[in-house]
N, C-alpha and C. Protein backbone atom coordinates (compact mmCIF):
# COMPACT_ATOMS: atom_id res chain seq x y z
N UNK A 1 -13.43 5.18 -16.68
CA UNK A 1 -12.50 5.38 -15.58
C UNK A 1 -13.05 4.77 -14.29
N UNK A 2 -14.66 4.86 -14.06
CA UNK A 2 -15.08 4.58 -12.90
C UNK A 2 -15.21 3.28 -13.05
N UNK A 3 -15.24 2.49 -13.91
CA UNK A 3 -15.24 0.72 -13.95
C UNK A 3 -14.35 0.12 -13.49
N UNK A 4 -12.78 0.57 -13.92
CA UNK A 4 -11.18 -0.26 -13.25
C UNK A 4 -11.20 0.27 -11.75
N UNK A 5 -11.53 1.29 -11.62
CA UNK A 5 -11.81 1.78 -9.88
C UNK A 5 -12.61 0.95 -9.26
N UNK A 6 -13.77 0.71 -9.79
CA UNK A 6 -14.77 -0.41 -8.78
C UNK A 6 -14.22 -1.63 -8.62
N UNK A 7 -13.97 -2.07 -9.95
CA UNK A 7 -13.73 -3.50 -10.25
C UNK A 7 -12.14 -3.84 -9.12
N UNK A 8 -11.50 -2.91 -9.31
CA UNK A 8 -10.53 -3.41 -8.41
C UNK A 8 -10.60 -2.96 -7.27
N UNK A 9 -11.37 -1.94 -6.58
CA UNK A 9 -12.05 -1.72 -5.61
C UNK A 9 -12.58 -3.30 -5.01
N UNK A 10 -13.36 -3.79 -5.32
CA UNK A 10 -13.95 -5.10 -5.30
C UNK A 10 -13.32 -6.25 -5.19
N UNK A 11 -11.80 -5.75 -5.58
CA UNK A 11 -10.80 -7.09 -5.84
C UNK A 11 -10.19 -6.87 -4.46
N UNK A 12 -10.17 -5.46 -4.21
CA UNK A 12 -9.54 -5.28 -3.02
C UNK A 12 -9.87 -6.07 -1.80
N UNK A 13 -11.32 -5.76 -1.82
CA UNK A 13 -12.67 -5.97 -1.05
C UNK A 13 -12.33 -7.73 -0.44
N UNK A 14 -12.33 -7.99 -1.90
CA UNK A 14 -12.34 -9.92 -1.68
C UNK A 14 -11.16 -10.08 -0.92
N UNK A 15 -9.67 -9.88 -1.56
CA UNK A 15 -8.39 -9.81 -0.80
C UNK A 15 -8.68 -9.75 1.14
N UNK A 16 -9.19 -8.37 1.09
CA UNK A 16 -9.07 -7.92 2.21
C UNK A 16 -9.79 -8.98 3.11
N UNK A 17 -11.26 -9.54 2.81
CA UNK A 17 -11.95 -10.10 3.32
C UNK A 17 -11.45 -11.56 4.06
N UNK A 18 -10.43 -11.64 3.33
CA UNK A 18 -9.46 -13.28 3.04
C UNK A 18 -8.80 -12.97 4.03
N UNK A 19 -7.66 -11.69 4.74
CA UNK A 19 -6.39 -11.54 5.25
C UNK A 19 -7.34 -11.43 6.74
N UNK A 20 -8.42 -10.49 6.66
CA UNK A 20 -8.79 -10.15 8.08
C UNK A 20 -9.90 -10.86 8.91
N UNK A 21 -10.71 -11.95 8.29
CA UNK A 21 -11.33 -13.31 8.71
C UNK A 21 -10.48 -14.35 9.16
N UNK A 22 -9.32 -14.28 8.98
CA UNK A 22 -8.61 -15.68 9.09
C UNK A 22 -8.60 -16.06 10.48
N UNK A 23 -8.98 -17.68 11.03
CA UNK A 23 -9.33 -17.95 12.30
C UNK A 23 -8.45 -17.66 13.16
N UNK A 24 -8.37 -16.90 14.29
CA UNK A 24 -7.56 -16.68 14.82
C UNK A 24 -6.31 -16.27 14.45
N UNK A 25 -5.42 -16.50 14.93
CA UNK A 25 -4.13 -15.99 14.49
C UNK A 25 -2.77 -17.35 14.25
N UNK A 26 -3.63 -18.58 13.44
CA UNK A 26 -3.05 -19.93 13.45
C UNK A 26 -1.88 -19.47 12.09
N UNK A 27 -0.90 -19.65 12.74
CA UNK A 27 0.45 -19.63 12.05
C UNK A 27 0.78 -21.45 11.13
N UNK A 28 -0.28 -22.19 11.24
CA UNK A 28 0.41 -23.33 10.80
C UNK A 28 -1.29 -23.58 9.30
N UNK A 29 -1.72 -22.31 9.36
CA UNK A 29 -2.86 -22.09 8.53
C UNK A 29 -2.04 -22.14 6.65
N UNK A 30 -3.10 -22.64 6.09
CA UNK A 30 -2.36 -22.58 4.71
C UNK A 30 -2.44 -21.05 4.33
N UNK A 31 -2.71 -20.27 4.31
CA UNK A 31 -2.83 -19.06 4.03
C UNK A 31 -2.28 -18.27 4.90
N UNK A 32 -1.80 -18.70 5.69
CA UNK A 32 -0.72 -17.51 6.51
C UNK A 32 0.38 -17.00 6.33
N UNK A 33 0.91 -17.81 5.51
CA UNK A 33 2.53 -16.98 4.62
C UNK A 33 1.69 -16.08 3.68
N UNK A 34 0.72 -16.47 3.41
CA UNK A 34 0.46 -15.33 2.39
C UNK A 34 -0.24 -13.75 2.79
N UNK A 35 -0.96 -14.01 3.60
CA UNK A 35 -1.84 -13.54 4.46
C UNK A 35 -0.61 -12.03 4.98
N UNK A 36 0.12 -12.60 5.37
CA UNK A 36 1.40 -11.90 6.81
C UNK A 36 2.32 -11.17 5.26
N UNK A 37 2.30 -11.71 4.40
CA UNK A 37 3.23 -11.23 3.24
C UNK A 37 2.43 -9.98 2.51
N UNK A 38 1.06 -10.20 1.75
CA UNK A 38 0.43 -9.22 1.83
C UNK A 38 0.27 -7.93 2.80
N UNK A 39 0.33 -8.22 3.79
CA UNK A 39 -0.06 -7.39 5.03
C UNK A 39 1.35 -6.24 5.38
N UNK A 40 2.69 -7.43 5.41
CA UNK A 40 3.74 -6.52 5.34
C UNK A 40 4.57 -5.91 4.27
N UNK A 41 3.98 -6.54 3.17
CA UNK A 41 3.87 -5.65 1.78
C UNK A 41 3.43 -4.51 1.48
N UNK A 42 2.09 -4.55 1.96
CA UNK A 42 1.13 -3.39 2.04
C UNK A 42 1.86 -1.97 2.98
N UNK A 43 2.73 -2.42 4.31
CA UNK A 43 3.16 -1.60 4.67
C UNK A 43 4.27 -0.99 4.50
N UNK A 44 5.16 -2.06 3.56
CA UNK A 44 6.35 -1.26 2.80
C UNK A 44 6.33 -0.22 1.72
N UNK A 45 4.90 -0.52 1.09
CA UNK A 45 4.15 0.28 0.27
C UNK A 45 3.62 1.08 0.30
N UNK A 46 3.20 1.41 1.76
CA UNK A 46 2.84 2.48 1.97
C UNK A 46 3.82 3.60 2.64
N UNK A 47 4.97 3.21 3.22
CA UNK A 47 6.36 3.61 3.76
C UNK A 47 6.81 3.94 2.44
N UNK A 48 7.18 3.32 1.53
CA UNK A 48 7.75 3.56 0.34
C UNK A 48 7.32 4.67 -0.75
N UNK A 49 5.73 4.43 -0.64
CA UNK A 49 5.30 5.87 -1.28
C UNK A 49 5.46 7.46 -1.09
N UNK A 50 5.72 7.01 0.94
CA UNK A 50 5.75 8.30 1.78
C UNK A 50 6.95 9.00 1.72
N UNK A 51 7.99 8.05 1.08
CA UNK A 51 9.01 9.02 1.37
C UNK A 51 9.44 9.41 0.01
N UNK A 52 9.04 8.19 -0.93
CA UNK A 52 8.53 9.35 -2.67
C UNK A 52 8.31 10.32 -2.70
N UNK A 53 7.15 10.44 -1.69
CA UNK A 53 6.61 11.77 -1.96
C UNK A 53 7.79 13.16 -1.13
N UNK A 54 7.60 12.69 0.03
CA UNK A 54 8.82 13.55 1.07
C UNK A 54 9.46 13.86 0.01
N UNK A 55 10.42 12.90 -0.39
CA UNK A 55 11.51 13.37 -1.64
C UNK A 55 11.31 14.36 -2.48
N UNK A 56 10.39 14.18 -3.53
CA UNK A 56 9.77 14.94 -4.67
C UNK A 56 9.18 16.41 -3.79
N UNK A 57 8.39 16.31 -2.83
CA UNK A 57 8.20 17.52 -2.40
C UNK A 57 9.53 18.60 -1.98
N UNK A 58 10.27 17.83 -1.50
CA UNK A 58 11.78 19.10 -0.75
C UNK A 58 12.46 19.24 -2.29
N UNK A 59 12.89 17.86 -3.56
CA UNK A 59 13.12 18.26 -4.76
C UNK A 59 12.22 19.66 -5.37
N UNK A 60 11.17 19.53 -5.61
CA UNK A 60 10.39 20.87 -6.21
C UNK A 60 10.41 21.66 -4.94
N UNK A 61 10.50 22.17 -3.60
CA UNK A 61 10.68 23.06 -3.03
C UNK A 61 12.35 23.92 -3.16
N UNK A 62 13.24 23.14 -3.08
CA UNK A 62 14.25 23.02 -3.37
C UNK A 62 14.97 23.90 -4.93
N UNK A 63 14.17 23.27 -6.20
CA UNK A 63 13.85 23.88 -7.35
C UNK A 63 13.01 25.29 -7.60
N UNK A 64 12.42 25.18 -6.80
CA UNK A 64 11.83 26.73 -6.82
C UNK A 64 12.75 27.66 -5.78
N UNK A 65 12.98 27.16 -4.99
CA UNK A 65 13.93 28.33 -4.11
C UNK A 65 15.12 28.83 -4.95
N UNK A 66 15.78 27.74 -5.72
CA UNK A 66 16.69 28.32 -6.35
C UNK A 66 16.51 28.98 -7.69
N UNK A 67 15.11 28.92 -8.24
CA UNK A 67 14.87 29.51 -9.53
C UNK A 67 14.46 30.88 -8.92
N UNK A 68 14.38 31.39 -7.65
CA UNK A 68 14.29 32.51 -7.53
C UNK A 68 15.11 33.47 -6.79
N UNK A 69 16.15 32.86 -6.77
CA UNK A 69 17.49 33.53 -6.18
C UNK A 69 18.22 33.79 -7.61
């Protein structure tokens, strides 16, 4: 279990290293569509998980209130 955790831990690592070195903030950089796509990926992904969860939490709150009425 702790090997796919590091290993992509590590993958992360490299990724990350790539998006937040990049010289300055040159928009005509070969790696900047990718760079800005990752980055606002990452934050739809993390928006997207949050309200998964929101959801599923008021669903099972929701489910228990009424299994006890």
């Amino acid at each position: 279990m702790k090997k796919p955790l590091i290993a992509s831990g590590l993958l992360l690592l490299t990724a990350a290293n790539t998006a937040l070195a990049h010289p300055g903030h040159d928009h005509s950089d070969w790696s900047s569509p990718l760079v800005h796509t990752l980055f606002y990926g990452a934050i739809a992904a993390v928006i997207g998980t949050a309200f998964f969860v929101i959801r599923q939490s008021r669903h099972k709150r929701q489910t228990t209130q009424q299994k006890e009425d």
